[in-house]
PDB file of N, CA and C in Angstrom:
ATOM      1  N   UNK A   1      41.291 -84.800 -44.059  1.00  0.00           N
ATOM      2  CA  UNK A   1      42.318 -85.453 -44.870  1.00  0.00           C
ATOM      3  C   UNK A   1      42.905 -84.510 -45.917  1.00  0.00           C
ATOM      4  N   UNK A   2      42.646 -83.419 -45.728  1.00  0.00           N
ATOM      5  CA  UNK A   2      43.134 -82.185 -46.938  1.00  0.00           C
ATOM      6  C   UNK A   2      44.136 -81.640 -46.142  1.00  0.00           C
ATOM      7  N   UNK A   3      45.191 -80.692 -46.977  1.00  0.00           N
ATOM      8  CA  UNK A   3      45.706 -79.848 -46.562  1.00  0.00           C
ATOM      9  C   UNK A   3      44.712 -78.334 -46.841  1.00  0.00           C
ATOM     10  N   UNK A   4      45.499 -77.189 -46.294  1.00  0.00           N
ATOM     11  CA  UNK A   4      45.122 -75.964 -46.941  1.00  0.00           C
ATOM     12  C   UNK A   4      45.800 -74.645 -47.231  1.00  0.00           C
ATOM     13  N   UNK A   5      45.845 -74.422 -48.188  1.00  0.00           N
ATOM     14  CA  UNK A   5      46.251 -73.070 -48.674  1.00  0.00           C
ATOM     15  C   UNK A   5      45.844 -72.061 -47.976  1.00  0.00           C
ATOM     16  N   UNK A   6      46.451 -70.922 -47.090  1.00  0.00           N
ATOM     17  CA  UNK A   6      46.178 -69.830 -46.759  1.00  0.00           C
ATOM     18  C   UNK A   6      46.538 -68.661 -47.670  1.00  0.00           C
ATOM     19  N   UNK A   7      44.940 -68.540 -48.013  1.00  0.00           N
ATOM     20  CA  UNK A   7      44.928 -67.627 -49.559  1.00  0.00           C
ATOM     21  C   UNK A   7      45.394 -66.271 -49.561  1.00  0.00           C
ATOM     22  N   UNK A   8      45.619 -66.065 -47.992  1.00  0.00           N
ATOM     23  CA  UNK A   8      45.741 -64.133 -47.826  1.00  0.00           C
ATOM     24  C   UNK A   8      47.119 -64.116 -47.906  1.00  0.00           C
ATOM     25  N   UNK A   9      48.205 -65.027 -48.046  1.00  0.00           N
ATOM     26  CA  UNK A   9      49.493 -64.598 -48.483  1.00  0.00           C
ATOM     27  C   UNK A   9      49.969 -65.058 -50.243  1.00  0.00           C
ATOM     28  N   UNK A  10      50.915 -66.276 -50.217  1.00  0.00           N
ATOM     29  CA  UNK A  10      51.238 -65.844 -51.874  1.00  0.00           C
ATOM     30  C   UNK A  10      50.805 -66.925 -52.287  1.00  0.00           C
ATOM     31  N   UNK A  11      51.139 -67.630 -53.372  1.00  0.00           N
ATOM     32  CA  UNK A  11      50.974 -68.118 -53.947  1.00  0.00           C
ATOM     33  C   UNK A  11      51.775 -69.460 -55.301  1.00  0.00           C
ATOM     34  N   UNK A  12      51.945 -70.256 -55.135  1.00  0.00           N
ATOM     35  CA  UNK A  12      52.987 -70.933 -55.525  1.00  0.00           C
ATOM     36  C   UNK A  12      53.451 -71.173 -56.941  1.00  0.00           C
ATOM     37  N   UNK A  13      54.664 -70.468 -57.485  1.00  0.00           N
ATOM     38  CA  UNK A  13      54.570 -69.952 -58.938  1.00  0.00           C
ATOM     39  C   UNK A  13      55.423 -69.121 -58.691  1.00  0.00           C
ATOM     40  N   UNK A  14      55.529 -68.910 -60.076  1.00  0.00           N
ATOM     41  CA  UNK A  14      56.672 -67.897 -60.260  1.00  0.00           C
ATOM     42  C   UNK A  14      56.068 -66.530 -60.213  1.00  0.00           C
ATOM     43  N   UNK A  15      56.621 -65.078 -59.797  1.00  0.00           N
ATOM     44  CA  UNK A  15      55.587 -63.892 -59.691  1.00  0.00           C
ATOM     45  C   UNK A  15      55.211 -63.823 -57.826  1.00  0.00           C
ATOM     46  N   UNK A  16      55.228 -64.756 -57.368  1.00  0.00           N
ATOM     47  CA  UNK A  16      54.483 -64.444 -56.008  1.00  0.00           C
ATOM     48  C   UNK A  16      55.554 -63.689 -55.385  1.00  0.00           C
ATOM     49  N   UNK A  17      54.644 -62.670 -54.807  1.00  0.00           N
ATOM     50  CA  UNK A  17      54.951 -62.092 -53.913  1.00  0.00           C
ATOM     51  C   UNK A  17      55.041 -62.129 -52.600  1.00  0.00           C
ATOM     52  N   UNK A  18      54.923 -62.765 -52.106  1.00  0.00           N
ATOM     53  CA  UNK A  18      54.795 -63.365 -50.734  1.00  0.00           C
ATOM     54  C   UNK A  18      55.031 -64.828 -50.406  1.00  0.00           C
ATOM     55  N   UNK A  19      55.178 -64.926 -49.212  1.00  0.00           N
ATOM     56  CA  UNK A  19      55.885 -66.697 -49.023  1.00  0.00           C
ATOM     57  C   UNK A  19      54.136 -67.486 -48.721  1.00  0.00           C
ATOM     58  N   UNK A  20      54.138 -68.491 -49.550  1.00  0.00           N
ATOM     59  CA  UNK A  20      52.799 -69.600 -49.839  1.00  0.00           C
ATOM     60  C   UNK A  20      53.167 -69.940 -48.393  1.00  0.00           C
ATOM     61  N   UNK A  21      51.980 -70.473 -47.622  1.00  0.00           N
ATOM     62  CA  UNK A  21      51.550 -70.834 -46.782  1.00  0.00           C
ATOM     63  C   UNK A  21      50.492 -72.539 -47.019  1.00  0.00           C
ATOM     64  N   UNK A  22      50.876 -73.328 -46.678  1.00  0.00           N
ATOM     65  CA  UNK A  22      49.766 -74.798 -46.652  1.00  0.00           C
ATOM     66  C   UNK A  22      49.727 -75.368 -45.209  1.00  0.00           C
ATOM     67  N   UNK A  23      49.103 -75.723 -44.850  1.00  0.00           N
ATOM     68  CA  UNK A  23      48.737 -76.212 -43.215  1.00  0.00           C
ATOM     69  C   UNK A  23      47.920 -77.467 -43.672  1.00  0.00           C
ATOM     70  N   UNK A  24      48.819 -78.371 -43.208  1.00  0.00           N
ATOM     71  CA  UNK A  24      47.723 -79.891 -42.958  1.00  0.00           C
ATOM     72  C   UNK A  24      47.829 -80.431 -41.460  1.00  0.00           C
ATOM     73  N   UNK A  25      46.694 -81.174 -41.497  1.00  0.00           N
ATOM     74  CA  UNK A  25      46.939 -82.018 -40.077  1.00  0.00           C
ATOM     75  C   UNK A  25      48.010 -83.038 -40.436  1.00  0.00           C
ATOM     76  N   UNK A  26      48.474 -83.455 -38.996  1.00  0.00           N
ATOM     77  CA  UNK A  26      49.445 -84.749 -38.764  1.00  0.00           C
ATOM     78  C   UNK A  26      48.602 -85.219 -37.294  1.00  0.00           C
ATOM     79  N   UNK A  27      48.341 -87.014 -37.308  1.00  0.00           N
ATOM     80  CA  UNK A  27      48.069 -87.648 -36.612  1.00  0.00           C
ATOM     81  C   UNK A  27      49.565 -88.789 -36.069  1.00  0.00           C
ATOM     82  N   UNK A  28      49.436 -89.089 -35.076  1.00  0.00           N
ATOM     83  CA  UNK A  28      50.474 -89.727 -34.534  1.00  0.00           C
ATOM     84  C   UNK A  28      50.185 -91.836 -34.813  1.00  0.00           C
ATOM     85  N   UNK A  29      48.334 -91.762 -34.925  1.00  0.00           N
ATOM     86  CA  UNK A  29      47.850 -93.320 -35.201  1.00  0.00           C
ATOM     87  C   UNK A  29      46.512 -93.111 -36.083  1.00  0.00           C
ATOM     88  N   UNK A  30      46.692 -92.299 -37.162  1.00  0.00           N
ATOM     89  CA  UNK A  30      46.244 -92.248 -37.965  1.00  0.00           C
ATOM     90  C   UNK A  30      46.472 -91.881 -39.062  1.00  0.00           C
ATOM     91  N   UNK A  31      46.228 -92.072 -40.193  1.00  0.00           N
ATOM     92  CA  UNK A  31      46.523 -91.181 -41.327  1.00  0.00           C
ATOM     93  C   UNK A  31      46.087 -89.806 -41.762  1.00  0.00           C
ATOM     94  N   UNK A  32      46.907 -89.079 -41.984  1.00  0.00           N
ATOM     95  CA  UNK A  32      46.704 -87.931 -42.372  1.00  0.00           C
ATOM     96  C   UNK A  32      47.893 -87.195 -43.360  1.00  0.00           C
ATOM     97  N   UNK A  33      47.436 -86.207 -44.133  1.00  0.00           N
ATOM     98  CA  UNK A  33      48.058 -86.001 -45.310  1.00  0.00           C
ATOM     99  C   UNK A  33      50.069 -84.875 -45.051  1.00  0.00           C
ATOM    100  N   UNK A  34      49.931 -84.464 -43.845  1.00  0.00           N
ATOM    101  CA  UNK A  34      51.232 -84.136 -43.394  1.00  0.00           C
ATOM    102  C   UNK A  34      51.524 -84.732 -42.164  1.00  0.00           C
ATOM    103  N   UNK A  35      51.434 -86.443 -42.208  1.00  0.00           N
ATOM    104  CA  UNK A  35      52.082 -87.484 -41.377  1.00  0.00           C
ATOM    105  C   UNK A  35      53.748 -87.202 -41.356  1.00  0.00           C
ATOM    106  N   UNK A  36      54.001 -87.196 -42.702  1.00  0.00           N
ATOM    107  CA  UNK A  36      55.903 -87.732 -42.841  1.00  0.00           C
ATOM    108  C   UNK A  36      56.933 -86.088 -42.360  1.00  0.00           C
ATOM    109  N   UNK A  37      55.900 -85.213 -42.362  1.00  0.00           N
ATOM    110  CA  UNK A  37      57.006 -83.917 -42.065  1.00  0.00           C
ATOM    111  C   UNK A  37      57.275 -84.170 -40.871  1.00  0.00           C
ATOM    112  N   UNK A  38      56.403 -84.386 -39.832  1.00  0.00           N
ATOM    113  CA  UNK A  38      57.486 -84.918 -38.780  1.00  0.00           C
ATOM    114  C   UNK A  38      58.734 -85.465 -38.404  1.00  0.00           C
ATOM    115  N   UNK A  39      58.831 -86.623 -39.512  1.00  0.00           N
ATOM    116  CA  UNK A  39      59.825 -87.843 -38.956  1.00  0.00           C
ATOM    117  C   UNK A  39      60.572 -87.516 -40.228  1.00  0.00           C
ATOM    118  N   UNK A  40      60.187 -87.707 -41.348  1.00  0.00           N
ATOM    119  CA  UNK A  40      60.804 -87.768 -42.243  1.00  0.00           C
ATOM    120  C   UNK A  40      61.369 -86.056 -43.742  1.00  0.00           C
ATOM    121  N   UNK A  41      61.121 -85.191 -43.291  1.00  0.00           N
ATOM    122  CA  UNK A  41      61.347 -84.110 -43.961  1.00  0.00           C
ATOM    123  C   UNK A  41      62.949 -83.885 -43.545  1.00  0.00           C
ATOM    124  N   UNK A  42      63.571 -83.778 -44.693  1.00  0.00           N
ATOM    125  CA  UNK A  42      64.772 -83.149 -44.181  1.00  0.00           C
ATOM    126  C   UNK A  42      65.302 -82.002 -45.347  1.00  0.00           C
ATOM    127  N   UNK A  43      66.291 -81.170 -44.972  1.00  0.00           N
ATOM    128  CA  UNK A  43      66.815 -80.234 -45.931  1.00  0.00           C
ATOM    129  C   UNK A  43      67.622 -80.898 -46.719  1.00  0.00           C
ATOM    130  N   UNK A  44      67.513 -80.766 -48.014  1.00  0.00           N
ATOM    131  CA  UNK A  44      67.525 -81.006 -49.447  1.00  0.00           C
ATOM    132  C   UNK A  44      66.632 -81.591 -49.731  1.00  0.00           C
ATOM    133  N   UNK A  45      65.330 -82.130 -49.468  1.00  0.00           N
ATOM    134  CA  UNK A  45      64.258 -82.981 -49.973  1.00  0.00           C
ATOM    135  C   UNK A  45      63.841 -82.014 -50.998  1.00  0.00           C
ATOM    136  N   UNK A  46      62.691 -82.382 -51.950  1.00  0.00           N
ATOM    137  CA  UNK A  46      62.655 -82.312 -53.262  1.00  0.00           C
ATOM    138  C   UNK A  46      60.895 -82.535 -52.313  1.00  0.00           C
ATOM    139  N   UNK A  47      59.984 -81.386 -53.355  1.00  0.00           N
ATOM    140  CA  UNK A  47      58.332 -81.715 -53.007  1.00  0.00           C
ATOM    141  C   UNK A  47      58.434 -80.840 -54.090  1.00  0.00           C
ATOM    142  N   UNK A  48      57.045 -81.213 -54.360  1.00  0.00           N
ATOM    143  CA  UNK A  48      55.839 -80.285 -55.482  1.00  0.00           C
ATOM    144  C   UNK A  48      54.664 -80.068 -55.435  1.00  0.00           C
ATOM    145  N   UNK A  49      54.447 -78.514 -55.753  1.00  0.00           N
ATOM    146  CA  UNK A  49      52.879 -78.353 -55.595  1.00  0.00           C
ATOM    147  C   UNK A  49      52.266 -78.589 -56.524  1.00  0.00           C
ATOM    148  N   UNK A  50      50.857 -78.890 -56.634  1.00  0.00           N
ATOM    149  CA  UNK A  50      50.215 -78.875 -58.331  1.00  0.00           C
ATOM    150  C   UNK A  50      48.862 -77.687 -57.822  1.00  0.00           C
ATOM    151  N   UNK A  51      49.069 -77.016 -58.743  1.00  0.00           N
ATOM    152  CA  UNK A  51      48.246 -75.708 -59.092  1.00  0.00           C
ATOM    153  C   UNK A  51      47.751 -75.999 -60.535  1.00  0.00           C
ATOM    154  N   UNK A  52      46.910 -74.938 -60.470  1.00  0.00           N
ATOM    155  CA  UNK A  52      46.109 -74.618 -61.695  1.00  0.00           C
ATOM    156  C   UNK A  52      46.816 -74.836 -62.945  1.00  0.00           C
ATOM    157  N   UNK A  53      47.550 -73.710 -62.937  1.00  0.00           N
ATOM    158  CA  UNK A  53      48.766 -73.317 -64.198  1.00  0.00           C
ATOM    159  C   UNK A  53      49.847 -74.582 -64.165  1.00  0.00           C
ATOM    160  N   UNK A  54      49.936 -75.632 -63.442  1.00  0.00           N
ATOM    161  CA  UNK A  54      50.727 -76.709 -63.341  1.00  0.00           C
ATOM    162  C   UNK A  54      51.688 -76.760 -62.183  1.00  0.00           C
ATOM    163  N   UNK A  55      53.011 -77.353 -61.947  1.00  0.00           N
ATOM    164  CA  UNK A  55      53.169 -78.076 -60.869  1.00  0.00           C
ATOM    165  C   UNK A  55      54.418 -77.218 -60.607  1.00  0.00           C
ATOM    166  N   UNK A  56      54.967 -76.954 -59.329  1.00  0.00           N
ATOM    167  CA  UNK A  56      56.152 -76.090 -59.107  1.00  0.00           C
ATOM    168  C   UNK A  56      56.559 -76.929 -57.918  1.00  0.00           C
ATOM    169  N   UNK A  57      58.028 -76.966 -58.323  1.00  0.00           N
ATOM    170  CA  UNK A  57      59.238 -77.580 -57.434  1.00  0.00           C
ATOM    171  C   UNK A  57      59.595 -76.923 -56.510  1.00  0.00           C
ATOM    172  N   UNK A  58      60.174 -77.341 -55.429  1.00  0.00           N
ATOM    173  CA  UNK A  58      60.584 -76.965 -54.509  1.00  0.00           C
ATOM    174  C   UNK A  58      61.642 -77.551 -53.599  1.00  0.00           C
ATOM    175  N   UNK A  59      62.726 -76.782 -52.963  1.00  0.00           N
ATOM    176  CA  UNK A  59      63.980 -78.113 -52.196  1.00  0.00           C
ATOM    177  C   UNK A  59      63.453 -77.398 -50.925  1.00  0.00           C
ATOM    178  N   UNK A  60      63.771 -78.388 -49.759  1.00  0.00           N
ATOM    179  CA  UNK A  60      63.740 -77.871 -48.757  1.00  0.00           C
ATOM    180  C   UNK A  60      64.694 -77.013 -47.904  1.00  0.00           C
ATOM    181  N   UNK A  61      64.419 -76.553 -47.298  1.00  0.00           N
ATOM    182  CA  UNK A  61      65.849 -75.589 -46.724  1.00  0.00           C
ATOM    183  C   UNK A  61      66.033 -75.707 -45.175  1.00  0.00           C
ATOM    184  N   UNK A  62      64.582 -75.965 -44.320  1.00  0.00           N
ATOM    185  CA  UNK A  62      64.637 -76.059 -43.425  1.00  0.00           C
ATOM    186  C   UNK A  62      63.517 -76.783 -42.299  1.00  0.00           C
ATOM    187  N   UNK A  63      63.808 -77.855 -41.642  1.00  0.00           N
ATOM    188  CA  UNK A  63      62.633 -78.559 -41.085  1.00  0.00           C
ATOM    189  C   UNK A  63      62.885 -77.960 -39.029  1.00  0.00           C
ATOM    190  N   UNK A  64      61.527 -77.413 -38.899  1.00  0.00           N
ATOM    191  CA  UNK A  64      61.893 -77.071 -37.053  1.00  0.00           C
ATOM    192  C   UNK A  64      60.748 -77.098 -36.789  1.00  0.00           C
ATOM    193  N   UNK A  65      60.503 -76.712 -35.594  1.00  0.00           N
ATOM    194  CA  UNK A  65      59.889 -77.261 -34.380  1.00  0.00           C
ATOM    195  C   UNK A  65      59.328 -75.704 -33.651  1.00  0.00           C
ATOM    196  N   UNK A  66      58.304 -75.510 -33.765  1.00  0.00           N
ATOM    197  CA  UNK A  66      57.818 -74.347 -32.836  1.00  0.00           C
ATOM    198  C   UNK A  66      56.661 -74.785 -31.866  1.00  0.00           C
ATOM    199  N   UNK A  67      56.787 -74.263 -30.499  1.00  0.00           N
ATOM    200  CA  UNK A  67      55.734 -74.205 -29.664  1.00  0.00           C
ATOM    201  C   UNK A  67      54.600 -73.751 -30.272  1.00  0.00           C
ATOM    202  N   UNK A  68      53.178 -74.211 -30.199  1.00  0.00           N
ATOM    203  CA  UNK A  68      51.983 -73.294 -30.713  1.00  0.00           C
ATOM    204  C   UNK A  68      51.958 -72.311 -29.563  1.00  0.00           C
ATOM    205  N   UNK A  69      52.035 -72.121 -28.820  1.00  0.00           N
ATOM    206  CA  UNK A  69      51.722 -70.454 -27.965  1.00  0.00           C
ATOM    207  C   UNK A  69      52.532 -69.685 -28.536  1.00  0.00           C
ATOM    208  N   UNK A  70      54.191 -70.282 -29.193  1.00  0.00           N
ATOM    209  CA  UNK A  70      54.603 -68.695 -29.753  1.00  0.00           C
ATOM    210  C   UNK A  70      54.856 -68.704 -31.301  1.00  0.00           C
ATOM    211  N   UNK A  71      53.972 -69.775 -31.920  1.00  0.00           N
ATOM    212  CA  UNK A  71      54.054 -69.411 -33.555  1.00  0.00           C
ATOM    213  C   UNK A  71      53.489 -68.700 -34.257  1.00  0.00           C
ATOM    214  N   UNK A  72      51.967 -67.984 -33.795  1.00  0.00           N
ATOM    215  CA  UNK A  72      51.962 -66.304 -33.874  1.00  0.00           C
ATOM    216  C   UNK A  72      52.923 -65.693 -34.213  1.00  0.00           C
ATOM    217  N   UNK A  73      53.910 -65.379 -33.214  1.00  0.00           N
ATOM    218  CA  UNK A  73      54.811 -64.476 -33.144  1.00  0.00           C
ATOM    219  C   UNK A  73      56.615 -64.712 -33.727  1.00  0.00           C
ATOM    220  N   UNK A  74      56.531 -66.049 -34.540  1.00  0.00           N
ATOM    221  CA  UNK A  74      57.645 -66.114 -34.773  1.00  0.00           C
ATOM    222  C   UNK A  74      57.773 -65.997 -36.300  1.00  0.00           C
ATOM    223  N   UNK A  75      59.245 -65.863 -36.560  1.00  0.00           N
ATOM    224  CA  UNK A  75      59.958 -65.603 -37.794  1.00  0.00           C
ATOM    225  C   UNK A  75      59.384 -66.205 -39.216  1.00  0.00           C
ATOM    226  N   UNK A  76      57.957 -67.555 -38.658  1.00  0.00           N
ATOM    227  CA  UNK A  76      57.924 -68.268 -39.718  1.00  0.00           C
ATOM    228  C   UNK A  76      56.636 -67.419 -40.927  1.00  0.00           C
ATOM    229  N   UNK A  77      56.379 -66.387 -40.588  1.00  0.00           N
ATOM    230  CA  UNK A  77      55.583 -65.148 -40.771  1.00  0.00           C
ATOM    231  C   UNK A  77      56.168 -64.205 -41.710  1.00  0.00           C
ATOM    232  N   UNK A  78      57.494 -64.169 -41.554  1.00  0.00           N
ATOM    233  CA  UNK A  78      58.261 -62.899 -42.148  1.00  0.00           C
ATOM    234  C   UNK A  78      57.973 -63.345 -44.071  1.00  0.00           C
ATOM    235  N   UNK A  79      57.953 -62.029 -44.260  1.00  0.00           N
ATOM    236  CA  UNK A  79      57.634 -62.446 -45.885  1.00  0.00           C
ATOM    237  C   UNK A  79      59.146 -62.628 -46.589  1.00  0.00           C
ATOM    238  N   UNK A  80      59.220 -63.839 -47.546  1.00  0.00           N
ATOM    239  CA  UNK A  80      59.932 -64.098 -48.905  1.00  0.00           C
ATOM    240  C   UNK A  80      59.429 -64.557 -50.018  1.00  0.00           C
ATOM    241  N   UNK A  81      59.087 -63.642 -50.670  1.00  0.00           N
ATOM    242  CA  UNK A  81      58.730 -63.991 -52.071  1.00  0.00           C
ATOM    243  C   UNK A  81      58.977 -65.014 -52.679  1.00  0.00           C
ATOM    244  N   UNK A  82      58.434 -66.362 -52.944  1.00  0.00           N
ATOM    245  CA  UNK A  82      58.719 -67.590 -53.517  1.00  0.00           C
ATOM    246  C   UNK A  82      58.097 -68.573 -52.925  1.00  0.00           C
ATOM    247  N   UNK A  83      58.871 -68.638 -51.705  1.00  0.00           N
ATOM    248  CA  UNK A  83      59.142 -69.536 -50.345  1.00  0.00           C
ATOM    249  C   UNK A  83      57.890 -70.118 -49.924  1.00  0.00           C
ATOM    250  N   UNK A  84      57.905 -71.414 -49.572  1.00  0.00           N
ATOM    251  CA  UNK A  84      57.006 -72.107 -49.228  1.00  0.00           C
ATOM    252  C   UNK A  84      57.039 -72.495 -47.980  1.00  0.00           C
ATOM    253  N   UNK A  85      55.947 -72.610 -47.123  1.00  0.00           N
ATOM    254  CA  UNK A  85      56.059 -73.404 -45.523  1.00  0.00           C
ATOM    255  C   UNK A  85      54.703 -74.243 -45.595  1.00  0.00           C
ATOM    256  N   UNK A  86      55.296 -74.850 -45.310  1.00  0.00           N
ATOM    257  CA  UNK A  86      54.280 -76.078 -44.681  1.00  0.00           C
ATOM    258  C   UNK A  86      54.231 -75.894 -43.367  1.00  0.00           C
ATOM    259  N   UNK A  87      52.873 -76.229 -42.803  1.00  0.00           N
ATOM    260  CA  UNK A  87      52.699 -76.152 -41.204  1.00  0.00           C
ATOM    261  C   UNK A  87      51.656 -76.820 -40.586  1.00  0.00           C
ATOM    262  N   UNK A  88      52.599 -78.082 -39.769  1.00  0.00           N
ATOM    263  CA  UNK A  88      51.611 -79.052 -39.448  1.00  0.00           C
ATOM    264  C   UNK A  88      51.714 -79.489 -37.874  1.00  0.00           C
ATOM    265  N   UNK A  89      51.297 -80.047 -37.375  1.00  0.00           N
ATOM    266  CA  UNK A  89      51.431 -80.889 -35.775  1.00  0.00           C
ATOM    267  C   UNK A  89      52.428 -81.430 -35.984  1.00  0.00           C
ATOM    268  N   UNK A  90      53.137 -81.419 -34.975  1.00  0.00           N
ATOM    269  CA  UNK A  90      54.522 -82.058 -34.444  1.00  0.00           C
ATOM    270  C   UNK A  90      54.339 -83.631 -34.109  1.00  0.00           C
ATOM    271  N   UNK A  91      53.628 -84.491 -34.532  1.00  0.00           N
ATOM    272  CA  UNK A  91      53.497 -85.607 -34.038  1.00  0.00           C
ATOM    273  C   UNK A  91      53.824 -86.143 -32.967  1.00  0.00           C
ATOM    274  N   UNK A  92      54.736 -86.122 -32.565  1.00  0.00           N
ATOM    275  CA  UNK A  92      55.872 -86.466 -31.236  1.00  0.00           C
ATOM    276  C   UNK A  92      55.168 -85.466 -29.961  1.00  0.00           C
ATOM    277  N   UNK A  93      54.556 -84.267 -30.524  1.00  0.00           N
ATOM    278  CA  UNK A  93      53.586 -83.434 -29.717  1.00  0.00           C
ATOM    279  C   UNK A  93      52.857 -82.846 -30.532  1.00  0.00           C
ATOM    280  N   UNK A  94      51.735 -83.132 -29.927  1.00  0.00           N
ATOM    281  CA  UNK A  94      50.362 -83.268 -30.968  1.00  0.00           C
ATOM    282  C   UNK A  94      49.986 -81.446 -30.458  1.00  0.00           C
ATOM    283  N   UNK A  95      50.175 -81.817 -29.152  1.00  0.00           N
ATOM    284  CA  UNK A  95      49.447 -80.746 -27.955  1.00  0.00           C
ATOM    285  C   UNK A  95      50.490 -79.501 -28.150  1.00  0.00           C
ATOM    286  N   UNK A  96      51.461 -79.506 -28.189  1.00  0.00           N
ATOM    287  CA  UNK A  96      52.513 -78.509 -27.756  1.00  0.00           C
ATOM    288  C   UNK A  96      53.190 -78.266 -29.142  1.00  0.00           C
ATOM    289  N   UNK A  97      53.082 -78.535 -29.910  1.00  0.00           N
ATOM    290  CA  UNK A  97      54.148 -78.133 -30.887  1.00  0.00           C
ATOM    291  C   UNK A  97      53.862 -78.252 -32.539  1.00  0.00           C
ATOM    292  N   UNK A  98      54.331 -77.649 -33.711  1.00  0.00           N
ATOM    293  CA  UNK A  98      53.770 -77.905 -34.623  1.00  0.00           C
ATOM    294  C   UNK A  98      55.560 -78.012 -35.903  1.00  0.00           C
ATOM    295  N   UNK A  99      55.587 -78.884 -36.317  1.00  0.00           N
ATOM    296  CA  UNK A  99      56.469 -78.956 -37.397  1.00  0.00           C
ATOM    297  C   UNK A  99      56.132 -77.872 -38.731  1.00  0.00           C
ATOM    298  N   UNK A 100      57.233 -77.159 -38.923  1.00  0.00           N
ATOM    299  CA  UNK A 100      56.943 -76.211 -40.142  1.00  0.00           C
ATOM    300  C   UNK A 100      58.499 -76.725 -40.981  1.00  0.00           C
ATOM    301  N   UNK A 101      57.964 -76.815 -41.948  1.00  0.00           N
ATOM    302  CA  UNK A 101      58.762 -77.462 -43.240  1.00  0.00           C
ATOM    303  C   UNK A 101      59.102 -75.706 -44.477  1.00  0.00           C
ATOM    304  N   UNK A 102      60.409 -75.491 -44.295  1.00  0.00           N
ATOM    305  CA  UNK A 102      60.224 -74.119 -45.484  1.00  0.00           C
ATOM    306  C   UNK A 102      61.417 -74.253 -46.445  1.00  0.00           C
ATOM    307  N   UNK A 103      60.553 -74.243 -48.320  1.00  0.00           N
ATOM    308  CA  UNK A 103      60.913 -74.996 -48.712  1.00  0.00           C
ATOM    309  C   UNK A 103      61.365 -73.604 -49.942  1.00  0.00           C
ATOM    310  N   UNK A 104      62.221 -73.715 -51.207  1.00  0.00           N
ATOM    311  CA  UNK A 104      62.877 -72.419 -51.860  1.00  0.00           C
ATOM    312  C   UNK A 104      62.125 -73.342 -53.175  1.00  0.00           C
ATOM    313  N   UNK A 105      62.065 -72.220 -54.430  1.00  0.00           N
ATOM    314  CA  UNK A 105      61.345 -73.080 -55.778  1.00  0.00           C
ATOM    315  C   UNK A 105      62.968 -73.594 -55.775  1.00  0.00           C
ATOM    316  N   UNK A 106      62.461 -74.885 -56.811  1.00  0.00           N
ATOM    317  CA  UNK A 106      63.775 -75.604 -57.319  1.00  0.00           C
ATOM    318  C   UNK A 106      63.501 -75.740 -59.072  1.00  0.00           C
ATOM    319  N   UNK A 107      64.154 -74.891 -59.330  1.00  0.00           N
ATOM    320  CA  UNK A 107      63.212 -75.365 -61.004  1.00  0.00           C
ATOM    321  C   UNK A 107      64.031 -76.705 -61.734  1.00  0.00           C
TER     322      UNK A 107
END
């Protein structure tokens, strides 16, 4: 029922150097904590992280759809300093696909 921070890139705040990374599960008949990026994330949405040092805004910029055999290897990897992605199961395909949500600070 958690999400998670992948600590080996940045960090969410002002100063990071690298694009923050969070990965939660999504269930299709259950609850779980990145249920709505599926269906409901769209560009201009408004989210926030809460960290240590306090809470940082964010708009969205872009909601898609990658195969897991080639999200290894795709663009959602490339570094931008700030930038946030979320990366969860595609609900609609649990098996084949994973929704990534990438989001710019919004102060």
């Amino acid at each position: 029922m958690d999400a998670y921070w992948l600590t080996n890139y940045g960090q969410p705040g002002s100063g990071s150097s690298n694009t923050t990374y969070i990965a939660g599960h999504s269930w299709e008949n259950a609850e779980a904590p990145f249920n709505r990026l599926s269906g409901q994330s769209a560009i201009g949405d408004e989210l926030s992280v809460s960290t240590a040092t306090g809470t940082v805004n964010f708009k969205v910029l872009s909601v898609t759809t990658h195969d897991k055999d080639t999200l290894r290897s795709s663009n959602v990897w490339n570094i931008v300093p700030g930038q946030l992605v979320l990366i969860s199961c595609y609900t609609e395909d649990i098996q084949g696909k994973n929704v990534i949500v990438t989001a710019v600070p919004n102060p």
